[in-house]
C-alpha atoms as a PDB file:
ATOM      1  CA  UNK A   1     -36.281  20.330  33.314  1.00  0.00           C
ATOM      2  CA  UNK A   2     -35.438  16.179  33.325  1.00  0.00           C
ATOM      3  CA  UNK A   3     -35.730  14.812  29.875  1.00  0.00           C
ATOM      4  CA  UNK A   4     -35.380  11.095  29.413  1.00  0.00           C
ATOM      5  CA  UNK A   5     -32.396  10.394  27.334  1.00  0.00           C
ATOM      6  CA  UNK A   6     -35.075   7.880  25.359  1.00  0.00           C
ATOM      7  CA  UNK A   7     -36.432  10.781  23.924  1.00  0.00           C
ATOM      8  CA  UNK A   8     -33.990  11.981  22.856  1.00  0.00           C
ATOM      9  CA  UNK A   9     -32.647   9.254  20.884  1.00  0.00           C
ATOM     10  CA  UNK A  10     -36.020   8.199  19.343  1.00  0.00           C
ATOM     11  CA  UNK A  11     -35.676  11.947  17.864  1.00  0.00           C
ATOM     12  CA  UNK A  12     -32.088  11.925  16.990  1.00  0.00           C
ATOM     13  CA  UNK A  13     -30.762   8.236  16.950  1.00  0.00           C
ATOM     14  CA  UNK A  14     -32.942   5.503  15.623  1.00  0.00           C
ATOM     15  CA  UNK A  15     -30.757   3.136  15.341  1.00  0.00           C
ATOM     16  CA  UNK A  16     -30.967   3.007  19.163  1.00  0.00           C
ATOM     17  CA  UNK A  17     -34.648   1.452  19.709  1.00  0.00           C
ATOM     18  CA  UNK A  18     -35.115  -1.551  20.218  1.00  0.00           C
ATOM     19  CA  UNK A  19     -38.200  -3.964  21.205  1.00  0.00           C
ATOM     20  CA  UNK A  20     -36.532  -4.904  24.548  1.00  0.00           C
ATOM     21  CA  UNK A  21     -37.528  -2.601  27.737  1.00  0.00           C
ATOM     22  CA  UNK A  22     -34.391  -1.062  29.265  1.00  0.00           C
ATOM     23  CA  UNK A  23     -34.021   1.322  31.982  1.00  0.00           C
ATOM     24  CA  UNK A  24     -31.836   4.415  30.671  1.00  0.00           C
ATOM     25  CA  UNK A  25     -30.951   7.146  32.757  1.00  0.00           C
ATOM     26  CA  UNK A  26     -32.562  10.553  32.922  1.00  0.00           C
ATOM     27  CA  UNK A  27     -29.987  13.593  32.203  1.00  0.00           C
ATOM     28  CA  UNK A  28     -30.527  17.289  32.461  1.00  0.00           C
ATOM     29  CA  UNK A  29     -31.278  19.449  29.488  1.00  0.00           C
ATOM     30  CA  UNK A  30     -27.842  20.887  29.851  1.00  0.00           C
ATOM     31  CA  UNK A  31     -25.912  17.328  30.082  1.00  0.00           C
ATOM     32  CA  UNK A  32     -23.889  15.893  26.689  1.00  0.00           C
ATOM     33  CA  UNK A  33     -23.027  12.379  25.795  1.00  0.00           C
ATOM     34  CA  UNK A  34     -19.679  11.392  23.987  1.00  0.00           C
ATOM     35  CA  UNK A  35     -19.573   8.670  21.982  1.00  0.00           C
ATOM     36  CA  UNK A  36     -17.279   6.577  19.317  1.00  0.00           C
ATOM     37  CA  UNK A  37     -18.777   6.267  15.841  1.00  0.00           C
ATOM     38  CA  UNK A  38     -17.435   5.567  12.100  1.00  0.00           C
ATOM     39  CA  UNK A  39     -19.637   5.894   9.353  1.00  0.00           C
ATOM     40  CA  UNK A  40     -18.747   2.831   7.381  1.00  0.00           C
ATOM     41  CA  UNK A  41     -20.923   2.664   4.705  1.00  0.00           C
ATOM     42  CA  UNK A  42     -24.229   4.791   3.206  1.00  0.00           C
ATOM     43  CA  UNK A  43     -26.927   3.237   1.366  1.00  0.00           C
ATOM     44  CA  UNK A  44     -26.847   5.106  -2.112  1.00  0.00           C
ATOM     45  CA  UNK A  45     -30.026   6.887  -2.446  1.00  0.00           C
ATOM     46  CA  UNK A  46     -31.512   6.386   0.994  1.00  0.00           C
ATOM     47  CA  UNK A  47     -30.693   7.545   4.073  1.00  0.00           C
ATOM     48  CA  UNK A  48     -29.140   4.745   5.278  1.00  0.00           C
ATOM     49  CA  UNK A  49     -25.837   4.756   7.646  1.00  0.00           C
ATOM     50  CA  UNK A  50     -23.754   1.773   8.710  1.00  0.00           C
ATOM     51  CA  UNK A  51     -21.136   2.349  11.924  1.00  0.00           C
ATOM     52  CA  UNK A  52     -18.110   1.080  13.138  1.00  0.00           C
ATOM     53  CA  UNK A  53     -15.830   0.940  16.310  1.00  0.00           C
ATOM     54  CA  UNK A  54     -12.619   0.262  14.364  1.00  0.00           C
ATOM     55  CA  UNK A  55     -10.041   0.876  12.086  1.00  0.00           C
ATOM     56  CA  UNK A  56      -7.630  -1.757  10.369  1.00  0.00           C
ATOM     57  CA  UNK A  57      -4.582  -0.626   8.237  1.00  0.00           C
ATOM     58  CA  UNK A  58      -2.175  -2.166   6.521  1.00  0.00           C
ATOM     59  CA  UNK A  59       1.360  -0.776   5.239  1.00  0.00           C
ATOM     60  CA  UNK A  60       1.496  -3.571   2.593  1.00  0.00           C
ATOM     61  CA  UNK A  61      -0.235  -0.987  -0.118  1.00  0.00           C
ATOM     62  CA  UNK A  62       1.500   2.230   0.481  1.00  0.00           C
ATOM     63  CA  UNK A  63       5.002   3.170  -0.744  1.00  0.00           C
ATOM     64  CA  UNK A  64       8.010   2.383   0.956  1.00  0.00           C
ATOM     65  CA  UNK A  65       9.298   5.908   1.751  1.00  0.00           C
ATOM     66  CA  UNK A  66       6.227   6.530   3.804  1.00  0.00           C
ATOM     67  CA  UNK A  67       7.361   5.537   7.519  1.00  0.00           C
ATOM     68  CA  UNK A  68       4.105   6.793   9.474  1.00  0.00           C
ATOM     69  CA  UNK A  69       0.795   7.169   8.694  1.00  0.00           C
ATOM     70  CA  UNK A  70      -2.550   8.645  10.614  1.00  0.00           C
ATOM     71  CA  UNK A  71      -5.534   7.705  11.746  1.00  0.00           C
ATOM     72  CA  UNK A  72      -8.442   8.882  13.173  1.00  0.00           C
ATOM     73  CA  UNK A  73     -11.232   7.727  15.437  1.00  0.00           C
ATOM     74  CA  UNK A  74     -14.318   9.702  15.264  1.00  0.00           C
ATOM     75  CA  UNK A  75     -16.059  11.143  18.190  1.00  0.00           C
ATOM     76  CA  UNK A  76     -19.376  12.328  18.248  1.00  0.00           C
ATOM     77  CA  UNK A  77     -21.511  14.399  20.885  1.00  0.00           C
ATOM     78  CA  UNK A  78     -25.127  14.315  22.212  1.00  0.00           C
ATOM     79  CA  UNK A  79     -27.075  17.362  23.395  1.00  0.00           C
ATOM     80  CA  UNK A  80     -27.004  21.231  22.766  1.00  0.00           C
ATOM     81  CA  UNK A  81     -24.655  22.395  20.535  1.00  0.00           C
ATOM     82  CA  UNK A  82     -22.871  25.134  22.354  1.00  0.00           C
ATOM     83  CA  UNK A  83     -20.581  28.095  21.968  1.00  0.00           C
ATOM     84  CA  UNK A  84     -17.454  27.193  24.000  1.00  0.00           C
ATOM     85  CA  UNK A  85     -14.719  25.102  23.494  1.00  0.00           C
ATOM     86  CA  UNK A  86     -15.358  21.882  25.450  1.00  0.00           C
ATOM     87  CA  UNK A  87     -12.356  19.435  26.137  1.00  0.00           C
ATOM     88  CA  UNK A  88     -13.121  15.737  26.563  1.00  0.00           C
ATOM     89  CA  UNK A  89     -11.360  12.612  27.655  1.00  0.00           C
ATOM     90  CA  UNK A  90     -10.125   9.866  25.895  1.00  0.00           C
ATOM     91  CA  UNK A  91      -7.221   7.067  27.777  1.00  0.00           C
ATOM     92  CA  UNK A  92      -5.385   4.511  26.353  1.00  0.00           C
ATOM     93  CA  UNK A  93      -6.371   1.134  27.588  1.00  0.00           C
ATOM     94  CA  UNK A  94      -2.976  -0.602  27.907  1.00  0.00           C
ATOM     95  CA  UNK A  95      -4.100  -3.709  29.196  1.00  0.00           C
ATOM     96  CA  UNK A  96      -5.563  -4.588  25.801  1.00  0.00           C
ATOM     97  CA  UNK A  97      -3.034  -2.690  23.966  1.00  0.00           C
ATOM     98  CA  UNK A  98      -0.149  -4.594  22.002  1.00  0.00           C
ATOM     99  CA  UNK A  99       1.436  -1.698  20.520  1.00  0.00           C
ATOM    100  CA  UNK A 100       4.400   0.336  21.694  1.00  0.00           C
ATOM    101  CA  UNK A 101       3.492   3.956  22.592  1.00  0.00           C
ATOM    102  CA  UNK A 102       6.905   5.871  21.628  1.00  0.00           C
ATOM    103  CA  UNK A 103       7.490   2.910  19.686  1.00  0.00           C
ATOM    104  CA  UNK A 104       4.473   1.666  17.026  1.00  0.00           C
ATOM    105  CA  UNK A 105       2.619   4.982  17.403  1.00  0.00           C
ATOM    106  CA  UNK A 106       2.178   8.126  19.249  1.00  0.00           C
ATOM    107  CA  UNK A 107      -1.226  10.004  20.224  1.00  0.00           C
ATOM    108  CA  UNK A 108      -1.664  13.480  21.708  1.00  0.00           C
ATOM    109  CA  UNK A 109      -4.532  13.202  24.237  1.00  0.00           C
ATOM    110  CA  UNK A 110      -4.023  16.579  26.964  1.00  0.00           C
ATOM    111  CA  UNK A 111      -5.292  18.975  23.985  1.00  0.00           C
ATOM    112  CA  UNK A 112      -8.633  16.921  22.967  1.00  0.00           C
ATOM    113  CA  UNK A 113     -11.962  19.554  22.016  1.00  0.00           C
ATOM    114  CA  UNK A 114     -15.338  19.705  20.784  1.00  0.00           C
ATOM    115  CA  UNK A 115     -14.782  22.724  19.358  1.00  0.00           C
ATOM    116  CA  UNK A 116     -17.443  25.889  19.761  1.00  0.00           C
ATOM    117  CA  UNK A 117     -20.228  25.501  17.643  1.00  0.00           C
ATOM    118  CA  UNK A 118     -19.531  21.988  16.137  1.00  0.00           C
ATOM    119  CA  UNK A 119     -20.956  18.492  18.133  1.00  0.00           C
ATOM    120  CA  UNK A 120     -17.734  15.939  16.532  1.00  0.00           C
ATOM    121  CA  UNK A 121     -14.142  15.719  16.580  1.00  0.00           C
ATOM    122  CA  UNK A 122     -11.541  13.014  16.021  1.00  0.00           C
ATOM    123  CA  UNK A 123      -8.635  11.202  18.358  1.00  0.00           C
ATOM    124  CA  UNK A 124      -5.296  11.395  15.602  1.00  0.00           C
ATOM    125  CA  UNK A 125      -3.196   8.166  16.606  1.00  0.00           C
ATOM    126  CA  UNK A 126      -0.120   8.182  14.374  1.00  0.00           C
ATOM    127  CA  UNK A 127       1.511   4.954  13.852  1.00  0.00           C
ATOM    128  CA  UNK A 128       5.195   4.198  12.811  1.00  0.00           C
ATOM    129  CA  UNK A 129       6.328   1.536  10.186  1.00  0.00           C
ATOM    130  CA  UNK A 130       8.488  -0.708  12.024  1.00  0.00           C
ATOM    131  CA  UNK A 131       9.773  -4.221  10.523  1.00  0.00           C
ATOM    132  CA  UNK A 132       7.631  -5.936  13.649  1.00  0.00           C
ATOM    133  CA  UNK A 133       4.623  -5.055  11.238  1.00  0.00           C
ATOM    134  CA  UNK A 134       6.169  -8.128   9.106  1.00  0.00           C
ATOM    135  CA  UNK A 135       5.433 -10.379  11.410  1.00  0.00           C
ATOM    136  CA  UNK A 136       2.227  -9.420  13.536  1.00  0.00           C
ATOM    137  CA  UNK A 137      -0.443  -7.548  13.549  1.00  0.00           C
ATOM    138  CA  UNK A 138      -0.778  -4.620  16.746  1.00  0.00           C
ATOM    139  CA  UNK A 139      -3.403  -3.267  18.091  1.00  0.00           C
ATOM    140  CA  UNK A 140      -4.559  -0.204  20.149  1.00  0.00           C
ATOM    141  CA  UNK A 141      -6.937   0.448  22.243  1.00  0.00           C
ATOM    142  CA  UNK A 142      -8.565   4.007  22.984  1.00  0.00           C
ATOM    143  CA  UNK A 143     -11.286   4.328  25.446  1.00  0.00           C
ATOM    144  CA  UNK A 144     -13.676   7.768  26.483  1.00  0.00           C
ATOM    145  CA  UNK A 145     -14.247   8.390  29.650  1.00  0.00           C
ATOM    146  CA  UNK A 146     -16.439  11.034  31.275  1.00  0.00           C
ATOM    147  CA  UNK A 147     -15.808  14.526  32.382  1.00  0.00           C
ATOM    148  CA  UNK A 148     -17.422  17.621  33.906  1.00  0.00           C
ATOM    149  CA  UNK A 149     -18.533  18.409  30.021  1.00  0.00           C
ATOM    150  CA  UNK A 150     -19.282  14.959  28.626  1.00  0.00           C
ATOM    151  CA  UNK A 151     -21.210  11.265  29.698  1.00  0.00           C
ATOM    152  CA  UNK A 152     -20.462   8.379  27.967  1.00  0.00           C
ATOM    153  CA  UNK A 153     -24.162   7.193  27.751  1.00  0.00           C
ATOM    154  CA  UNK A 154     -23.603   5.013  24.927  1.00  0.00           C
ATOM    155  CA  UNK A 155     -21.733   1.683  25.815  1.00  0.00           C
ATOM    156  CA  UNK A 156     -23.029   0.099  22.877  1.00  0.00           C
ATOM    157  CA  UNK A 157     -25.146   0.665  20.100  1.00  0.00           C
ATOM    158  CA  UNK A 158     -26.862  -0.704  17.005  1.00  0.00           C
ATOM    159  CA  UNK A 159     -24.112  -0.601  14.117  1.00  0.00           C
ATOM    160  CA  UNK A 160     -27.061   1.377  11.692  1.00  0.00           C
ATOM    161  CA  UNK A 161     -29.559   3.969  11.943  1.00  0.00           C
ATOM    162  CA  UNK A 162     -31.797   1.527   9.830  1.00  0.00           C
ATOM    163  CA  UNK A 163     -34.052   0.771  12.665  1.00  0.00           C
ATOM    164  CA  UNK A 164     -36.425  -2.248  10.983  1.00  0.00           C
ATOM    165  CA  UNK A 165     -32.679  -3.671  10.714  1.00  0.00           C
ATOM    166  CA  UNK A 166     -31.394  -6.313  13.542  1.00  0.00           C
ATOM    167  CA  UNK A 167     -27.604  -4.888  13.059  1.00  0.00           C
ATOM    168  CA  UNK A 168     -24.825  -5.502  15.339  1.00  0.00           C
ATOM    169  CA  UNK A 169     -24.263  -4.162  18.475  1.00  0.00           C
ATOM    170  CA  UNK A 170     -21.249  -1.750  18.613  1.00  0.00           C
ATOM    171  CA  UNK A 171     -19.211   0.035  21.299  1.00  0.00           C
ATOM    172  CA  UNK A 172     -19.735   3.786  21.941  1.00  0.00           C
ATOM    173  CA  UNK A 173     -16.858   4.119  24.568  1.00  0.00           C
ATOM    174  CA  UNK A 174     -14.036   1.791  22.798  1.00  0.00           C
ATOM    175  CA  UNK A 175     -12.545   2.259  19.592  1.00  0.00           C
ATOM    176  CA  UNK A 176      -9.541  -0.346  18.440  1.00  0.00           C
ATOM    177  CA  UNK A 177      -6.918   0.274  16.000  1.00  0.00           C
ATOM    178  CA  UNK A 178      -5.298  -2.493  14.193  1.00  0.00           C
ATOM    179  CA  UNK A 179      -1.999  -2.206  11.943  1.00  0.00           C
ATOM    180  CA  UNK A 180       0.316  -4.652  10.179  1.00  0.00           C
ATOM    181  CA  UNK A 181       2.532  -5.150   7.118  1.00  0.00           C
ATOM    182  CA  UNK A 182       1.677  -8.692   6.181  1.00  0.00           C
ATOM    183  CA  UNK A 183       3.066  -9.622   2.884  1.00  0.00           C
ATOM    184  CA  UNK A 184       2.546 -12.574   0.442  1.00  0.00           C
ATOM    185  CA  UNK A 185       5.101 -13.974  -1.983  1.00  0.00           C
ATOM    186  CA  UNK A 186       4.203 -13.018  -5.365  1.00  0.00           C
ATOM    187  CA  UNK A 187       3.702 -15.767  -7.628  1.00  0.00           C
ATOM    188  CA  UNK A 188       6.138 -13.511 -10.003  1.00  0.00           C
ATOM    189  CA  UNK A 189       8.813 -13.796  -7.548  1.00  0.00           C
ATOM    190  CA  UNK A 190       8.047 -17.618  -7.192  1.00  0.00           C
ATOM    191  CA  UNK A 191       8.582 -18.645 -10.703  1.00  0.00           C
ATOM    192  CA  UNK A 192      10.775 -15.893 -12.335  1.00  0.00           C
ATOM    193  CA  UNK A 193      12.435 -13.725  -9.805  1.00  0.00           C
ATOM    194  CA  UNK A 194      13.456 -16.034  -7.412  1.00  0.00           C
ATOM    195  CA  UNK A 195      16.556 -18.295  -8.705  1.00  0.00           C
ATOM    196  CA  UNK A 196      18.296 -15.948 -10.861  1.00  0.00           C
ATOM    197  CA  UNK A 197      17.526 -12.888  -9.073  1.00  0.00           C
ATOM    198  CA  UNK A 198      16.476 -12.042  -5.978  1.00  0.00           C
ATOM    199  CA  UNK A 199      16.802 -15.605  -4.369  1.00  0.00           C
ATOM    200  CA  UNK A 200      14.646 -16.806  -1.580  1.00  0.00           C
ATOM    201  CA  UNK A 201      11.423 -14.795  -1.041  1.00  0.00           C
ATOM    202  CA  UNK A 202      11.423 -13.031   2.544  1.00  0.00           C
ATOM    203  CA  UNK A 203       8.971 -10.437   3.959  1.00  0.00           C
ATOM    204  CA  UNK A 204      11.878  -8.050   4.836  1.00  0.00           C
ATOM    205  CA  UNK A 205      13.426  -8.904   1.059  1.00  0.00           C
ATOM    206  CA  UNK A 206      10.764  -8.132  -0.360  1.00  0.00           C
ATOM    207  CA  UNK A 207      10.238  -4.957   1.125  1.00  0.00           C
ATOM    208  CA  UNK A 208      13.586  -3.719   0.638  1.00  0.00           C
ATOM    209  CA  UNK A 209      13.317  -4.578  -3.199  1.00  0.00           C
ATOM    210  CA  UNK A 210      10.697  -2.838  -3.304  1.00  0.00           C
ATOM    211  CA  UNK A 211      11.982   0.295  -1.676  1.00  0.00           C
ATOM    212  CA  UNK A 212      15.261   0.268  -3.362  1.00  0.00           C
ATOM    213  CA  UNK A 213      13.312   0.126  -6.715  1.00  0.00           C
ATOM    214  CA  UNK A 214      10.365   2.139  -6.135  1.00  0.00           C
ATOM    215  CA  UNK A 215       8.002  -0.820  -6.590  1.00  0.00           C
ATOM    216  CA  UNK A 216       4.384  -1.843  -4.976  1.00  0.00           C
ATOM    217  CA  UNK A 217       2.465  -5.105  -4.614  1.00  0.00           C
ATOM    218  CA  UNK A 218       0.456  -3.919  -7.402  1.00  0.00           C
ATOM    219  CA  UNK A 219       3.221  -3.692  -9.772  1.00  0.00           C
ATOM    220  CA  UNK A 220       3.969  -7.481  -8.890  1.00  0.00           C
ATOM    221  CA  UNK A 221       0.499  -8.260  -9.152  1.00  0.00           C
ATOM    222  CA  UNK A 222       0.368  -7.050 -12.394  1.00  0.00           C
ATOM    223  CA  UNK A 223       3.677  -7.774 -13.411  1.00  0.00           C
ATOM    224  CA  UNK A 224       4.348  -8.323 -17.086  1.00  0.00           C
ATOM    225  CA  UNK A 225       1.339  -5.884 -18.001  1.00  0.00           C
ATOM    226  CA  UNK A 226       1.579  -2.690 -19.939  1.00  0.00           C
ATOM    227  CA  UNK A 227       1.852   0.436 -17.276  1.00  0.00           C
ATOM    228  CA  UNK A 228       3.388  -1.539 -14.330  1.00  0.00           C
ATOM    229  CA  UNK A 229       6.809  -1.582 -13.468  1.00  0.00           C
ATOM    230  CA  UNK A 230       7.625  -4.854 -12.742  1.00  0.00           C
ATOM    231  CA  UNK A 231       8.831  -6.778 -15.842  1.00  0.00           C
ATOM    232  CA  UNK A 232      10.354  -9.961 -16.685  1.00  0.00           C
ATOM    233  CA  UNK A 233      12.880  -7.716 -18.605  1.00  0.00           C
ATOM    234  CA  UNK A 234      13.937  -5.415 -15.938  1.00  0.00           C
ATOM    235  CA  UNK A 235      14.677  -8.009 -13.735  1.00  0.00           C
ATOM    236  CA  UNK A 236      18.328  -7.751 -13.667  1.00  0.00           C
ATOM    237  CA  UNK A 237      18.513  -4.416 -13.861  1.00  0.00           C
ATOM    238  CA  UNK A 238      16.354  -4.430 -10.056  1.00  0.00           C
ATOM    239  CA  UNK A 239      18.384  -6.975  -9.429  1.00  0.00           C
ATOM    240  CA  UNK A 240      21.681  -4.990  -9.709  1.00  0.00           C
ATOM    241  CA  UNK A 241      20.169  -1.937  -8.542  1.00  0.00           C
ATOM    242  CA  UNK A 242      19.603  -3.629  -4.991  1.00  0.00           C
ATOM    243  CA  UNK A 243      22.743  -5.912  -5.250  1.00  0.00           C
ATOM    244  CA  UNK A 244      24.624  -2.096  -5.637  1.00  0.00           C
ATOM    245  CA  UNK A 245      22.416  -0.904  -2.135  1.00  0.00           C
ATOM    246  CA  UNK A 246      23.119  -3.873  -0.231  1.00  0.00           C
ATOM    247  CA  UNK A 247      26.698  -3.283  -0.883  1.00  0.00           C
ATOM    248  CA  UNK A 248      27.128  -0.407  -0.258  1.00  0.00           C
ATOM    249  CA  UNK A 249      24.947  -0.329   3.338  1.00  0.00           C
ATOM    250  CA  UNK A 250      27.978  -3.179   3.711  1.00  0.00           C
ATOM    251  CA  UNK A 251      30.669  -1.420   3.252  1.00  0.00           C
ATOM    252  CA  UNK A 252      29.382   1.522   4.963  1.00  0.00           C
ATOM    253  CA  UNK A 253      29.152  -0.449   8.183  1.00  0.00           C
ATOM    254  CA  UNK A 254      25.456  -1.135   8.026  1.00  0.00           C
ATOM    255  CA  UNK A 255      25.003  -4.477   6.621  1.00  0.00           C
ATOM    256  CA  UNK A 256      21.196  -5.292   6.112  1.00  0.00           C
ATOM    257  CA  UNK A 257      20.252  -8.606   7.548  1.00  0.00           C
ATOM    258  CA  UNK A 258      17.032 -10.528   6.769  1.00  0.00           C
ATOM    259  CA  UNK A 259      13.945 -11.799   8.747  1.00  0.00           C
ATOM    260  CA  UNK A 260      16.222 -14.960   9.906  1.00  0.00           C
ATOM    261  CA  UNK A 261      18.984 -12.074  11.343  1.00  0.00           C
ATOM    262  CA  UNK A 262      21.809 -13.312   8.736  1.00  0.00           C
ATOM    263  CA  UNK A 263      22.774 -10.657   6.165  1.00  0.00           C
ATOM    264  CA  UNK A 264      20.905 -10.445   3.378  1.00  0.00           C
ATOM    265  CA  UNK A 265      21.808 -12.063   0.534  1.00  0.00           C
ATOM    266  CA  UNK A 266      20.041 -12.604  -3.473  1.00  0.00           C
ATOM    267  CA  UNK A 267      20.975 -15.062  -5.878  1.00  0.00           C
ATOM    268  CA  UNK A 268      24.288 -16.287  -6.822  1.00  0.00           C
ATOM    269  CA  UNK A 269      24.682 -14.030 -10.034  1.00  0.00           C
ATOM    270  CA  UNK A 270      24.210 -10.763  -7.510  1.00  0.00           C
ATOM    271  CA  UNK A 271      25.902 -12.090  -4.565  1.00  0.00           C
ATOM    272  CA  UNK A 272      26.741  -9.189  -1.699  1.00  0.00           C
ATOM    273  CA  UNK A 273      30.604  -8.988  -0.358  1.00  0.00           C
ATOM    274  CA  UNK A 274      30.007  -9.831   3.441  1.00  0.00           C
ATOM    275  CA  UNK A 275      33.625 -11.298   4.088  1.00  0.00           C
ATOM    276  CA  UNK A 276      34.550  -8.239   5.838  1.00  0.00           C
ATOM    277  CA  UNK A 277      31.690  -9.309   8.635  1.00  0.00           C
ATOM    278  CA  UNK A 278      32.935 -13.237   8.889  1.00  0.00           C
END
């Protein structure tokens, strides 16, 4: 028996009516949409859901020893619930895509299932901390595309199931990854780290200070308060601490350079031996 996917979705998705008459395909009883969808935010004590069609991430708050991280983009199903595995498709659309597969991240996509019994999933994209993420933000792109188990009936969609709400239209077909490692100097750095310590502030500096001494923005934010590391006291011993790395990645044969490609370098008092590289 035909159904008309409007019915459907007037039982199951609110968020999809609208006022304006549209013209939406009729599927079989049997047929199952595939779509992209993040629940973003729920209304405490109501019912209320707010979607998204994205993810943004940002290295700058995680520790430095951490050189990957994971993330997921939700897929959802429309239809019977059934008792089978059922694979579905997902691409990567590499005309919009700025990031480096093998490079900035890597993504399984030949083993992707709706499993038996269940009507969601997710696409795992993991993405690699590289010192590009100083200086740009990347992006990827993931797109669904149909197969004999799945149609991708929702190109877009209202971004909540609040349907008295006007919302934004969302995409159920594209979902976009975005990932970065922009930094900010500390005003710490700026006006007590800087000449006597660590010299000039750099994204790549800073970093390495921070994973030489096991630091994290928040202990510069909150430098100088009780319970964070960073203290106007400790200073030269993080100082010394990374003066003692640096040289030693020197003499090793793997001098560390900066954002400007020279070999990094801190103040005068910790000055690194580069003469054997001159």
């Amino acid at each position: 028996m035909k159904l008309r996917i409007i019915l459907f979705a007037l039982i199951s998705f609110p968020f999809l009516w609208s006022c304006d008459k549209k013209e939406i395909p009729v599927f079989a009883s049997d047929d199952a949409g595939i779509y992209f969808q993040r629940l973003t935010n729920a209304v405490y004590g109501s019912t209320t859901e707010y979607y998204g069609d994205s993810t943004d991430f940002s290295f700058a708050g995680t520790n430095a020893y951490y050189t990957s991280h994971v993330l997921y983009a939700p897929v959802l199903t429309m239809g019977k619930v059934v008792d089978y595995d059922r694979p579905f498709k997902v691409v990567v659309d590499m005309e919009e895509t700025t990031a480096v597969e093998g490079k900035d991240f890597e993504i399984e996509l030949d083993s992707l299932v709706i499993k038996a019994g269940t009507s969601k999933a997710e696409v795992p994209v993991r993405i690699i901390r590289t010192e590009t993420l100083l200086e740009k933000t990347l992006k990827i792109v993931l797109r669904l595309q149909e197969n004999e188990h799945f149609k991708c009936y929702l190109e877009t969609y209202k971004n909540t199931n609040l349907y008295t709400a006007k919302g934004e239209q969302i995409s159920g077909v594209r979902y976009v990854f975005t990932f970065n490692e922009m930094y900010t100097q500390p005003n710490f750095w700026k006006n007590y780290a800087e000449k006597d310590y660590f010299g000039e502030w750099t994204a790549k500096k800073y970093q390495v200070v921070n994973q030489v001494c096991g630091l994290t923005p928040i202990d510069w934010q909150y430098a100088n308060y009780y319970g964070y590391k960073m203290q106007s006291a400790r200073l030269p011993f993080f100082a010394r601490t990374v003066r003692i790395y640096l040289q030693e990645q020197a003499d090793a044969g793997n001098p560390v350079t900066d954002s400007d490609g020279k070999y990094m370098q801190l103040a005068p008092n910790y000055e690194v031996d580069y003469s054997d590289y001159q």
